[in-house]
PDB file of N, CA and C in Angstrom:
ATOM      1  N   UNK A   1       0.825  -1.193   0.000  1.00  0.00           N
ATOM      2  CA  UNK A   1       0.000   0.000   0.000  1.00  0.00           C
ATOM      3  C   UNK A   1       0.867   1.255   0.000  1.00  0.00           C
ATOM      4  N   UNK A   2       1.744   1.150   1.024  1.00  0.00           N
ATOM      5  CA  UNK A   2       2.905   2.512   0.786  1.00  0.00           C
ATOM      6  C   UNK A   2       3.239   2.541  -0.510  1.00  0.00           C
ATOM      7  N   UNK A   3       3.617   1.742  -1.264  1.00  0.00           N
ATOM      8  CA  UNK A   3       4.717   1.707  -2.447  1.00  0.00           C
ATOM      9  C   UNK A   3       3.471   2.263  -3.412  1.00  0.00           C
ATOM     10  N   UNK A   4       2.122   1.877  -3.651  1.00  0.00           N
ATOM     11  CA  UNK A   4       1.159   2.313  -3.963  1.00  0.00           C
ATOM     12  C   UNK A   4       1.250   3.961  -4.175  1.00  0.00           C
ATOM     13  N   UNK A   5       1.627   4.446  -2.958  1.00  0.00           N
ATOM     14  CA  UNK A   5       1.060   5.821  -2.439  1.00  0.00           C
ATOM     15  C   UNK A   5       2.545   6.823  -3.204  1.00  0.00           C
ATOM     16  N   UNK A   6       3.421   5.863  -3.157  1.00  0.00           N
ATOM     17  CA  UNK A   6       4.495   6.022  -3.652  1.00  0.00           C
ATOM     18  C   UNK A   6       4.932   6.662  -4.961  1.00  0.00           C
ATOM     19  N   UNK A   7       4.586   5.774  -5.344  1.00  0.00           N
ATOM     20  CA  UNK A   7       4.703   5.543  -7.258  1.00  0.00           C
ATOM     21  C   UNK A   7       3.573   6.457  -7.381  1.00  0.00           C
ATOM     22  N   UNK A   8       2.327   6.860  -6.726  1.00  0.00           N
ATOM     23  CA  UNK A   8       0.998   7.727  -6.921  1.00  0.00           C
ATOM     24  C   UNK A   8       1.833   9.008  -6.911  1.00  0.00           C
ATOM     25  N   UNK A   9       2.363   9.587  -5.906  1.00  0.00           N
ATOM     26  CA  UNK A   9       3.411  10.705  -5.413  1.00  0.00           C
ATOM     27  C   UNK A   9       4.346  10.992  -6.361  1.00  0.00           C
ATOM     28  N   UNK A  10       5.486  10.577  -6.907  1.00  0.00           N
ATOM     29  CA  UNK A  10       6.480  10.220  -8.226  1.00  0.00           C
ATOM     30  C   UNK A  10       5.473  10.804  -9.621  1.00  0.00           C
ATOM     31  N   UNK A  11       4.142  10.159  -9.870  1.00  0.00           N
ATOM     32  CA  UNK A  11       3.796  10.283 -11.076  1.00  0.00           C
ATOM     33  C   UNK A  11       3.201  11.425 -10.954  1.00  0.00           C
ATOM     34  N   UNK A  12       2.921  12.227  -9.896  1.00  0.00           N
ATOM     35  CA  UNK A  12       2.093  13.536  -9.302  1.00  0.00           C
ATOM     36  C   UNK A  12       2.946  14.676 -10.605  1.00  0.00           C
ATOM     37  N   UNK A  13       2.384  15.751 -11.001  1.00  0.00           N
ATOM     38  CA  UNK A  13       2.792  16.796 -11.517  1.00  0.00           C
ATOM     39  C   UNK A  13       2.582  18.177 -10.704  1.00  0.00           C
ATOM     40  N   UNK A  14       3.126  19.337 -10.332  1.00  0.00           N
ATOM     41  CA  UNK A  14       3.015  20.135  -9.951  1.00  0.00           C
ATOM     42  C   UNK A  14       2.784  21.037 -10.841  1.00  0.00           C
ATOM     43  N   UNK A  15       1.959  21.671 -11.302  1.00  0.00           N
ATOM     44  CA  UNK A  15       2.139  22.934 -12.264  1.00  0.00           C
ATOM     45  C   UNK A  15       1.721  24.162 -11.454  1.00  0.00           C
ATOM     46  N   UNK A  16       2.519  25.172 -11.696  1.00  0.00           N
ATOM     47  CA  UNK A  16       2.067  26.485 -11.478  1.00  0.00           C
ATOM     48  C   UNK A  16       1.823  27.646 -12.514  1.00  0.00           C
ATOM     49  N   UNK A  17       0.639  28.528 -12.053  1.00  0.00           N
ATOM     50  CA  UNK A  17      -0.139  29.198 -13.675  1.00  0.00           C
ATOM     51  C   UNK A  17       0.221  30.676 -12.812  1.00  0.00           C
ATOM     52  N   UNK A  18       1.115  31.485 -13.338  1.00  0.00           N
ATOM     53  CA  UNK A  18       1.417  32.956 -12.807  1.00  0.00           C
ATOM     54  C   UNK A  18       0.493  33.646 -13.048  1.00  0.00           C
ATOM     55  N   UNK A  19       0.064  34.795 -12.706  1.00  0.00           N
ATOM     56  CA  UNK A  19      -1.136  35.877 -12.727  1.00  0.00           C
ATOM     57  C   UNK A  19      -0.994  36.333 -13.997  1.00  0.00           C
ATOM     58  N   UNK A  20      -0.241  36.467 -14.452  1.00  0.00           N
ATOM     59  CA  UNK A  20      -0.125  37.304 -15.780  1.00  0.00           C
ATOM     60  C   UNK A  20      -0.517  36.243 -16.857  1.00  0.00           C
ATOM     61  N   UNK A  21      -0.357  34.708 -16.741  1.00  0.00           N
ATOM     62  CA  UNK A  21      -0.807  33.751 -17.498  1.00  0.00           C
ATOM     63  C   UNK A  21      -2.356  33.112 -17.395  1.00  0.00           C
ATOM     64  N   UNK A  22      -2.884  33.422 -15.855  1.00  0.00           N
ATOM     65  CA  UNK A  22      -4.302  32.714 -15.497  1.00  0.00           C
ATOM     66  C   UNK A  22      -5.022  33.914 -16.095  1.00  0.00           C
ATOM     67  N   UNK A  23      -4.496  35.212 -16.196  1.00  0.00           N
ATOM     68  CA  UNK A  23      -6.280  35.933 -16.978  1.00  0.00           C
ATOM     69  C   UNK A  23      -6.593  35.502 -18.115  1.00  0.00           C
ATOM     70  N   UNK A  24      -5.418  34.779 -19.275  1.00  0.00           N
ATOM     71  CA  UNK A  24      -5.827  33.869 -20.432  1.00  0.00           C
ATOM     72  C   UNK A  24      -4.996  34.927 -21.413  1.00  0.00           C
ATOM     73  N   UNK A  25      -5.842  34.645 -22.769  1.00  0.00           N
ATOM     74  CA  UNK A  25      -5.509  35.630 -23.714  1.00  0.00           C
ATOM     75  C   UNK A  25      -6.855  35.050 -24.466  1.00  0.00           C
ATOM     76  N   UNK A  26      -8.016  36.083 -25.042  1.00  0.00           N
ATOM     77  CA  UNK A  26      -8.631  35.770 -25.620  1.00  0.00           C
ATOM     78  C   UNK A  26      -8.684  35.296 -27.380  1.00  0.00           C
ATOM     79  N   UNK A  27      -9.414  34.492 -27.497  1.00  0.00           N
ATOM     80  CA  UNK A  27      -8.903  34.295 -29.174  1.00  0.00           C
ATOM     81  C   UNK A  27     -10.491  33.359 -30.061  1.00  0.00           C
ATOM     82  N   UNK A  28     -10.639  34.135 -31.302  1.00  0.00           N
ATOM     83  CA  UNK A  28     -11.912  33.826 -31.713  1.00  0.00           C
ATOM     84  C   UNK A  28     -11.318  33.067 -33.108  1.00  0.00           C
ATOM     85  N   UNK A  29      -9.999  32.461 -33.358  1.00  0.00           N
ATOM     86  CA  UNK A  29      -9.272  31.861 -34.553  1.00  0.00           C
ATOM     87  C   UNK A  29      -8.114  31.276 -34.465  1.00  0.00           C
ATOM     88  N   UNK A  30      -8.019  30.404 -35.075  1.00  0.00           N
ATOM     89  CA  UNK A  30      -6.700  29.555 -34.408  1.00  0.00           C
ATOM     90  C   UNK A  30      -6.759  28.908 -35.820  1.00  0.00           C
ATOM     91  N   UNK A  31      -5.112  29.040 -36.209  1.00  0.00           N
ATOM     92  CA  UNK A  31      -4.640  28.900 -37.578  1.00  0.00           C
ATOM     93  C   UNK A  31      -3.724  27.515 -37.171  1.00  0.00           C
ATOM     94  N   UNK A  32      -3.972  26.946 -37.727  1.00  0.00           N
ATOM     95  CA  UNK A  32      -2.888  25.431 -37.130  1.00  0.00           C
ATOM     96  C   UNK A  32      -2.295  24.577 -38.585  1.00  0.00           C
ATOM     97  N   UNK A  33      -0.752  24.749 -38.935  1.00  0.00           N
ATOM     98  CA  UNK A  33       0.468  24.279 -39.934  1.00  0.00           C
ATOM     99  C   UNK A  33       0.538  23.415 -39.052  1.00  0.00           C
ATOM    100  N   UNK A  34       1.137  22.263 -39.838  1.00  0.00           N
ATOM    101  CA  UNK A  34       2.134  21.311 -39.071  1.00  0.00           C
ATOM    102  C   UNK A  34       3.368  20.946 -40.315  1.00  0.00           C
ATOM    103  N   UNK A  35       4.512  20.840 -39.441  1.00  0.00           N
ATOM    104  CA  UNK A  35       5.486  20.118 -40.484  1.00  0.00           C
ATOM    105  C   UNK A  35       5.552  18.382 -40.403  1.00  0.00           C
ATOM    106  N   UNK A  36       6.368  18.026 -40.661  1.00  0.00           N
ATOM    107  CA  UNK A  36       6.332  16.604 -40.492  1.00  0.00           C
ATOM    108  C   UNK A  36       7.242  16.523 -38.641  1.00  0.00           C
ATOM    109  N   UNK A  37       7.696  17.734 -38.013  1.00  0.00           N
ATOM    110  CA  UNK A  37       7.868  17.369 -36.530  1.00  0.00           C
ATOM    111  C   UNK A  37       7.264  17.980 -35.965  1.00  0.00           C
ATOM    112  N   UNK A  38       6.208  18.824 -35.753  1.00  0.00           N
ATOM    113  CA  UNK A  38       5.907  19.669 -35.427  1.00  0.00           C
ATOM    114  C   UNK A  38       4.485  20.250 -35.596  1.00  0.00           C
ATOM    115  N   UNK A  39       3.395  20.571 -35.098  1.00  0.00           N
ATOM    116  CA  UNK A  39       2.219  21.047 -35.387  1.00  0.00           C
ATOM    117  C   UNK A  39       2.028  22.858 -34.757  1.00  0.00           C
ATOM    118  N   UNK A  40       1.934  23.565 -35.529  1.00  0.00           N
ATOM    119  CA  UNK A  40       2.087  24.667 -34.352  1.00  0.00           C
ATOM    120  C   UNK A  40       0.447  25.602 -34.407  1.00  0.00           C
ATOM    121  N   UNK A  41       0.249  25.913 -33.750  1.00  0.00           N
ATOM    122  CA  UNK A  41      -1.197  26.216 -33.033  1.00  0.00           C
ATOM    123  C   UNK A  41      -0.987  28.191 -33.078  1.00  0.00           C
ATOM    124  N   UNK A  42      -1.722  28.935 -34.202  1.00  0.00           N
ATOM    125  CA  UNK A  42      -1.625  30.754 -33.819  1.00  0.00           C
ATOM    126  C   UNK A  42      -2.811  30.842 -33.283  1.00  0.00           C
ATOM    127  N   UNK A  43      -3.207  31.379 -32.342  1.00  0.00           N
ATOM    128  CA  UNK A  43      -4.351  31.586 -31.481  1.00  0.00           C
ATOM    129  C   UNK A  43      -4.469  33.358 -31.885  1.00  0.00           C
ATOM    130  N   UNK A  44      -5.355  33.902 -33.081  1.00  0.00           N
ATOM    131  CA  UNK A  44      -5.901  35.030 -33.324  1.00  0.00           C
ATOM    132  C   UNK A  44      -6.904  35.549 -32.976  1.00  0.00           C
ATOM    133  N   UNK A  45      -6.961  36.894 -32.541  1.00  0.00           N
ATOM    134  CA  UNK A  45      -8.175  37.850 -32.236  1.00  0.00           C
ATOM    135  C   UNK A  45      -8.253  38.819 -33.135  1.00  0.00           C
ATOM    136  N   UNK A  46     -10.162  38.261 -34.050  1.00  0.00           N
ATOM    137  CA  UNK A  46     -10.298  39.367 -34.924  1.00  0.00           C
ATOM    138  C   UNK A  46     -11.258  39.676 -34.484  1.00  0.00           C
ATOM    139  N   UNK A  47     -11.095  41.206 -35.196  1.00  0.00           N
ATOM    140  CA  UNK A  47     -12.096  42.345 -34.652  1.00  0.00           C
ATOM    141  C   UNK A  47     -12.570  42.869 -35.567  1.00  0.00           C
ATOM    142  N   UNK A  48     -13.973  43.193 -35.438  1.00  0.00           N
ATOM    143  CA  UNK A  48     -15.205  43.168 -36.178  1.00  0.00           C
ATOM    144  C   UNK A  48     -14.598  44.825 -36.992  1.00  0.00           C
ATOM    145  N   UNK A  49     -14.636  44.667 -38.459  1.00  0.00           N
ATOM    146  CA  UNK A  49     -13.735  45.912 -39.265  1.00  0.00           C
ATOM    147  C   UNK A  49     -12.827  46.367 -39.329  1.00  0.00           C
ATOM    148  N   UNK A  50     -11.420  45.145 -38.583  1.00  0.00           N
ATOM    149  CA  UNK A  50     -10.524  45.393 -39.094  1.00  0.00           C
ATOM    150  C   UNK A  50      -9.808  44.160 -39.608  1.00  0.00           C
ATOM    151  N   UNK A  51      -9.323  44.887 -40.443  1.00  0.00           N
ATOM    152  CA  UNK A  51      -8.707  43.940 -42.029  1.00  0.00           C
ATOM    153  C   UNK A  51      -7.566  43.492 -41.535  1.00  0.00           C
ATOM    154  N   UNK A  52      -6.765  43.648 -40.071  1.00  0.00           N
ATOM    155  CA  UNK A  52      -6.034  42.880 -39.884  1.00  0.00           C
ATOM    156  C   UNK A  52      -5.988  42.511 -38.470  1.00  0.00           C
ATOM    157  N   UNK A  53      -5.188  40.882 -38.239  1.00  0.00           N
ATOM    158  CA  UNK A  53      -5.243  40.562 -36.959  1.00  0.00           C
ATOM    159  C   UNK A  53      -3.853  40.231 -36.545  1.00  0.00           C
ATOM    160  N   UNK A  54      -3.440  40.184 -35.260  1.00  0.00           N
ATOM    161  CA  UNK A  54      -2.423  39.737 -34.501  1.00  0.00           C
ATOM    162  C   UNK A  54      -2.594  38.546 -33.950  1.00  0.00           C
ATOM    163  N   UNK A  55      -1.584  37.673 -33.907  1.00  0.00           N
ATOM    164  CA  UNK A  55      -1.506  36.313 -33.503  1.00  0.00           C
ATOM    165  C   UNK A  55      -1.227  36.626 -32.024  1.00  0.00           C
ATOM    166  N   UNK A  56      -2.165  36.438 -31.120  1.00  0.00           N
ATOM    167  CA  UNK A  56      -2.049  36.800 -29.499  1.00  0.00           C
ATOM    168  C   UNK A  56      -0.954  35.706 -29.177  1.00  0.00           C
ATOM    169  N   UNK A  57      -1.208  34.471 -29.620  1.00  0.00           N
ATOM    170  CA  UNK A  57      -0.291  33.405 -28.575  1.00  0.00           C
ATOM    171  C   UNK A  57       0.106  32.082 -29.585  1.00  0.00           C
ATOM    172  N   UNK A  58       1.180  31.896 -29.644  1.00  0.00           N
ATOM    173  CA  UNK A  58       1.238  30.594 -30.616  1.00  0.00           C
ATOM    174  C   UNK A  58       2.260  29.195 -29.951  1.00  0.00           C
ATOM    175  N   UNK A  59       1.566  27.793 -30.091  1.00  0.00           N
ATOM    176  CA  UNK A  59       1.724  26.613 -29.220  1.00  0.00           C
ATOM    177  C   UNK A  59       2.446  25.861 -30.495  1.00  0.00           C
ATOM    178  N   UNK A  60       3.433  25.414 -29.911  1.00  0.00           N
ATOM    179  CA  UNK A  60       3.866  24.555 -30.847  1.00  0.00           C
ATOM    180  C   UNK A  60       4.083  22.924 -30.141  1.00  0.00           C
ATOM    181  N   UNK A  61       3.346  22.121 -31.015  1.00  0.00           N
ATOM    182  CA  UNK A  61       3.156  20.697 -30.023  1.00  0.00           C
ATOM    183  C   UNK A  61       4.238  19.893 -31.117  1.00  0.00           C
ATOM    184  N   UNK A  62       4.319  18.214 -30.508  1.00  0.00           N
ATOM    185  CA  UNK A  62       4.895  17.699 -31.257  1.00  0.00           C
ATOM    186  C   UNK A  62       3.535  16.750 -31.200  1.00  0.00           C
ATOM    187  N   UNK A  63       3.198  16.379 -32.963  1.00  0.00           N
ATOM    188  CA  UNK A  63       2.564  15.309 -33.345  1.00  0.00           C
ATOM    189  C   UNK A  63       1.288  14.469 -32.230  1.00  0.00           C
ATOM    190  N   UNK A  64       2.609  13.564 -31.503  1.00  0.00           N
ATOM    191  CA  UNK A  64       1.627  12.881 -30.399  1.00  0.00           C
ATOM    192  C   UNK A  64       0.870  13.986 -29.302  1.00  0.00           C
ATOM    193  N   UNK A  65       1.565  15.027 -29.118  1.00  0.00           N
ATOM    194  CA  UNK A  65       0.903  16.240 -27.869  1.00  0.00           C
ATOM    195  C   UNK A  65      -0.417  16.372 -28.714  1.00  0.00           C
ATOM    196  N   UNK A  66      -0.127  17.005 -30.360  1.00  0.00           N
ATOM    197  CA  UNK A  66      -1.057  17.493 -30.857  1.00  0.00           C
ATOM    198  C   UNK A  66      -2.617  16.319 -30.586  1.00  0.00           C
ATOM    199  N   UNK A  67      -2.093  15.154 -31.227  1.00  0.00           N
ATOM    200  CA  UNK A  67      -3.382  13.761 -30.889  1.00  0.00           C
ATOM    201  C   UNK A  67      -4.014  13.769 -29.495  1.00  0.00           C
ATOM    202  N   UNK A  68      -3.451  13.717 -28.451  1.00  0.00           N
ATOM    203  CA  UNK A  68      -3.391  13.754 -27.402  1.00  0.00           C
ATOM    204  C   UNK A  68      -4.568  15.079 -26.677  1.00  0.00           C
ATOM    205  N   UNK A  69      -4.021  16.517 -27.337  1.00  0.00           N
ATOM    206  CA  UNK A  69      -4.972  17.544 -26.925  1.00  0.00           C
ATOM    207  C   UNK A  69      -5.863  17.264 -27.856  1.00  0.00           C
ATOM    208  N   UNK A  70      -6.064  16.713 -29.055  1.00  0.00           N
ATOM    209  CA  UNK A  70      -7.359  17.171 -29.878  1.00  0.00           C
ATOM    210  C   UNK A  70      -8.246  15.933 -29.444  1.00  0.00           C
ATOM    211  N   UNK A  71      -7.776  14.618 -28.734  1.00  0.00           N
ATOM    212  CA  UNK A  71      -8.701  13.856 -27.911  1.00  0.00           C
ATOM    213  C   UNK A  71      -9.245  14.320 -26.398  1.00  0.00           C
ATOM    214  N   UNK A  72      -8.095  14.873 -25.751  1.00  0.00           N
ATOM    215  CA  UNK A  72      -9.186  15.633 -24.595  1.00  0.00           C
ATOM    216  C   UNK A  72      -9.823  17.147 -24.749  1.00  0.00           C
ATOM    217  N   UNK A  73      -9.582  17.658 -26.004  1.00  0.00           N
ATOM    218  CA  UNK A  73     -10.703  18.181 -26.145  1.00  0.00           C
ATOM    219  C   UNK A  73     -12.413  17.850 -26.883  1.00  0.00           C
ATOM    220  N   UNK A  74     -11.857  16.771 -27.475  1.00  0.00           N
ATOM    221  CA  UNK A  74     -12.747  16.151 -27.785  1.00  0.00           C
ATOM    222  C   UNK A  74     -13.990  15.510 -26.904  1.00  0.00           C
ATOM    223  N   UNK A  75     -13.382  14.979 -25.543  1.00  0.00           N
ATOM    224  CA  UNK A  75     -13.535  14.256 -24.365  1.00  0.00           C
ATOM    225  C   UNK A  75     -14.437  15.544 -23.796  1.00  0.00           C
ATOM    226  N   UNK A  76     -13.932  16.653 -23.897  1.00  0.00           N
ATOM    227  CA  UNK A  76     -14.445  17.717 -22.721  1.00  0.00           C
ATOM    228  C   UNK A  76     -15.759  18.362 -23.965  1.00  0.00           C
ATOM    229  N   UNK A  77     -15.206  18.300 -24.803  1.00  0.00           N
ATOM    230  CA  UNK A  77     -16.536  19.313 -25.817  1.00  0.00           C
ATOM    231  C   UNK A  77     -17.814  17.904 -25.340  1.00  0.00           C
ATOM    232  N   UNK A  78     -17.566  16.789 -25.266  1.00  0.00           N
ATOM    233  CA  UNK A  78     -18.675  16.158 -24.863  1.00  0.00           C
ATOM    234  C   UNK A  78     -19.340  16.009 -23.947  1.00  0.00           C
ATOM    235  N   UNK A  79     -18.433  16.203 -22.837  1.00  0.00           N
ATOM    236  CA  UNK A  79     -19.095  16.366 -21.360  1.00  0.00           C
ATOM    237  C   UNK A  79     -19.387  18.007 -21.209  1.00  0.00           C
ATOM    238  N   UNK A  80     -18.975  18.593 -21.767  1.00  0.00           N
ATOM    239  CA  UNK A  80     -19.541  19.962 -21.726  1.00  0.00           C
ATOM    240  C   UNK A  80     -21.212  20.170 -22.736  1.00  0.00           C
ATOM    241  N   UNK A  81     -21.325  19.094 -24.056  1.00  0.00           N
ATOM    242  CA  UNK A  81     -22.468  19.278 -24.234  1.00  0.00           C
ATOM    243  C   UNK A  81     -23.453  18.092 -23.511  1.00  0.00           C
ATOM    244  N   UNK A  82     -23.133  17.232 -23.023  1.00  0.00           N
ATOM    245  CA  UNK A  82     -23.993  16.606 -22.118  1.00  0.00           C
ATOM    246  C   UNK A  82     -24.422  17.358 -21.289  1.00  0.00           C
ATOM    247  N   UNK A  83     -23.998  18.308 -20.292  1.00  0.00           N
ATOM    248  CA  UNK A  83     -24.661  19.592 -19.178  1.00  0.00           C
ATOM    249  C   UNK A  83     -25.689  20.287 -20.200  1.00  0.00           C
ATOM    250  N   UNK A  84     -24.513  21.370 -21.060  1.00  0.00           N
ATOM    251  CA  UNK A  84     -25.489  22.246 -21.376  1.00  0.00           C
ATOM    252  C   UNK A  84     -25.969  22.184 -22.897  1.00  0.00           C
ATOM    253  N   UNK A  85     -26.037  20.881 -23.411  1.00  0.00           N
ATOM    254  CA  UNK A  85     -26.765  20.869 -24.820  1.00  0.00           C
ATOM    255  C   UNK A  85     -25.586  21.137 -26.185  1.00  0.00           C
ATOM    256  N   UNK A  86     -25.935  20.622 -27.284  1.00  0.00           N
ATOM    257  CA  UNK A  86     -24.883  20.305 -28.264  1.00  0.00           C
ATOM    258  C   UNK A  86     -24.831  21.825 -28.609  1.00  0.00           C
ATOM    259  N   UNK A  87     -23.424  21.869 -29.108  1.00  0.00           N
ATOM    260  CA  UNK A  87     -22.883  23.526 -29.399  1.00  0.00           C
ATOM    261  C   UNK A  87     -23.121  23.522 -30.617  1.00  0.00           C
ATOM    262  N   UNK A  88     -23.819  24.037 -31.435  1.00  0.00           N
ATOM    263  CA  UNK A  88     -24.359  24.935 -32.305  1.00  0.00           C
ATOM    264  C   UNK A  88     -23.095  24.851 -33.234  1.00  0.00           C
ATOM    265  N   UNK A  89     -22.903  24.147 -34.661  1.00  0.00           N
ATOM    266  CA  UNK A  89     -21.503  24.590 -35.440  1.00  0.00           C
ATOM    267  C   UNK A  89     -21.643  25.170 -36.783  1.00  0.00           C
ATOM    268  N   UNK A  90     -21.426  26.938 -36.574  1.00  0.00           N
ATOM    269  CA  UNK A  90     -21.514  28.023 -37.312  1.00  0.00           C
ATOM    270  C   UNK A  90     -21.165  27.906 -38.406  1.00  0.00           C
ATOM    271  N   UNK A  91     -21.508  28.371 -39.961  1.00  0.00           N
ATOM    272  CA  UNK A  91     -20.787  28.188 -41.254  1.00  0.00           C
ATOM    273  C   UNK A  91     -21.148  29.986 -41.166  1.00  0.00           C
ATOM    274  N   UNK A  92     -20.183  30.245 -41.931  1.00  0.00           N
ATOM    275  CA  UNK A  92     -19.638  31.571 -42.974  1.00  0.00           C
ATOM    276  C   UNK A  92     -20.928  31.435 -43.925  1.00  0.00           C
ATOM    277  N   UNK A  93     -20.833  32.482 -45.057  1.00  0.00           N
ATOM    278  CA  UNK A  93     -21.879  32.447 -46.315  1.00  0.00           C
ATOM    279  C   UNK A  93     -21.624  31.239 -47.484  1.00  0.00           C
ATOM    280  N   UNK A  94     -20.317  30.777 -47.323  1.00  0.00           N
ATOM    281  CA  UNK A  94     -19.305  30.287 -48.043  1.00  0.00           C
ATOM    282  C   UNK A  94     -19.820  29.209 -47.790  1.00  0.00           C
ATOM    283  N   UNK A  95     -20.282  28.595 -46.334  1.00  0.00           N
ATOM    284  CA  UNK A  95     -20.270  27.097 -46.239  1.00  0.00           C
ATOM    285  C   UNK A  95     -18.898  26.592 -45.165  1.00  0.00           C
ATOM    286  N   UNK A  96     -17.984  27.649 -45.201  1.00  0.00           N
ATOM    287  CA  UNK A  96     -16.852  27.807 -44.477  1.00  0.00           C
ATOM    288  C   UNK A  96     -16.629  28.306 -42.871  1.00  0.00           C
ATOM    289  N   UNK A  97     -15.525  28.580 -42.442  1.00  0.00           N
ATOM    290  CA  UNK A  97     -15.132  28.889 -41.237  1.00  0.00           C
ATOM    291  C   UNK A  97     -16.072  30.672 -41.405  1.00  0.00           C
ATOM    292  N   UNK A  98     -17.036  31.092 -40.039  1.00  0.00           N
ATOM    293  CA  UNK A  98     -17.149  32.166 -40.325  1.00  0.00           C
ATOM    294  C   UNK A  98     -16.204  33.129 -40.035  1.00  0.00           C
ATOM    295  N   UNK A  99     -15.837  34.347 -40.844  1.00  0.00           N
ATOM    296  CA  UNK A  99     -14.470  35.294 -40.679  1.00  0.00           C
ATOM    297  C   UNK A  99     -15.598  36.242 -40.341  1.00  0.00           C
ATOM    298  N   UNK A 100     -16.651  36.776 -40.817  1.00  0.00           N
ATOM    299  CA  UNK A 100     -17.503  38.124 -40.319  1.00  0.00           C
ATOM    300  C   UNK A 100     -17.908  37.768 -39.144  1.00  0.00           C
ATOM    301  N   UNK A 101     -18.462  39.329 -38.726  1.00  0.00           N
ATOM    302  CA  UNK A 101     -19.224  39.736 -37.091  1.00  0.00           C
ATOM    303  C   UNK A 101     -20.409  39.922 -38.080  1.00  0.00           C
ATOM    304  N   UNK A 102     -21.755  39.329 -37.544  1.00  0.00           N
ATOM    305  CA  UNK A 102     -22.976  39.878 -38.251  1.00  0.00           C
ATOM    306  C   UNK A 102     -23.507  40.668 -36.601  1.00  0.00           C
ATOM    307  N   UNK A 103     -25.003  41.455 -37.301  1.00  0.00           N
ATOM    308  CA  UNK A 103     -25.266  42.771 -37.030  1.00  0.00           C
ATOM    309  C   UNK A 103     -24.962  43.529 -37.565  1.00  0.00           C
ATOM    310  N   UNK A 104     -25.365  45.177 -36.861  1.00  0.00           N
ATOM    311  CA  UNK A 104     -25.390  46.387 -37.294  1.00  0.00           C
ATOM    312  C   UNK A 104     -24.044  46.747 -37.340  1.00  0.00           C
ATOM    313  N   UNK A 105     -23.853  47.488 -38.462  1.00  0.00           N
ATOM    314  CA  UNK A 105     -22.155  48.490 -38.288  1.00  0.00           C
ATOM    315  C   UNK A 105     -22.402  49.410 -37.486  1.00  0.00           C
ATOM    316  N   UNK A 106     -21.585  49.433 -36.301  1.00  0.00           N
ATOM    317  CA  UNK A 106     -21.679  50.513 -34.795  1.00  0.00           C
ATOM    318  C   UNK A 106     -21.439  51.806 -36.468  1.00  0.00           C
ATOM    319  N   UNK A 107     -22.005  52.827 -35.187  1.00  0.00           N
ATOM    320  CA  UNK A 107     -21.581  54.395 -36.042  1.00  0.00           C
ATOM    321  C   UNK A 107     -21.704  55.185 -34.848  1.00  0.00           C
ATOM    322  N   UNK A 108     -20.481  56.178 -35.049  1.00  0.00           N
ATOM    323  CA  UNK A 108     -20.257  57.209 -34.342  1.00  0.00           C
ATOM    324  C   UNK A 108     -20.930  58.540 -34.330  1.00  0.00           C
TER     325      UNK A 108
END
């Protein structure tokens, strides 16, 4: 039972998330290349009338990380629509990823 508690302790991970990293970075686009070592993840925020965006944060996994996160997110988009109901999946005019904000154009 010790050796149990043991090897439980050993396989334990500690992570720590600094303040400046737990408020997040918001992002409504995520552009994802991969090479043959490498998959890398741009996490973009676009904003409704302007023609250009900045890549807030970019992840670069290797291959198996990449499999790995796109199964537990997979895992969680399901237990998240089991609570609150299947998420709604948006098309563009295109049939595509939507890039517009619909509604009114704000005016000053």
């Amino acid at each position: 039972m010790a050796d149990q508690q043991k090897d439980k302790n050993q396989n334990q991970l500690n992570i720590e998330l600094s303040e400046d990293i737990a408020d997040g970075i918001y992002s409504n686009l995520a552009v994802i290349t991969h090479s043959n070592a490498e998959f890398v993840i741009d996490f973009v925020r676009v904003m409704p009338g302007m023609p250009k965006a900045k890549v807030k944060s970019r992840i670069l996994l290797t291959p198996q990380h990449a499999k790995r996160l796109m199964n537990a997110l997979a895992d969680n988009i399901s237990k998240f629509e089991a609570v609150h109901g299947k998420i709604s999946n948006t098309k563009g005019p295109d049939g595509g990823i939507p890039m517009g904000f619909s509604g009114p154009t704000a005016q000053a």
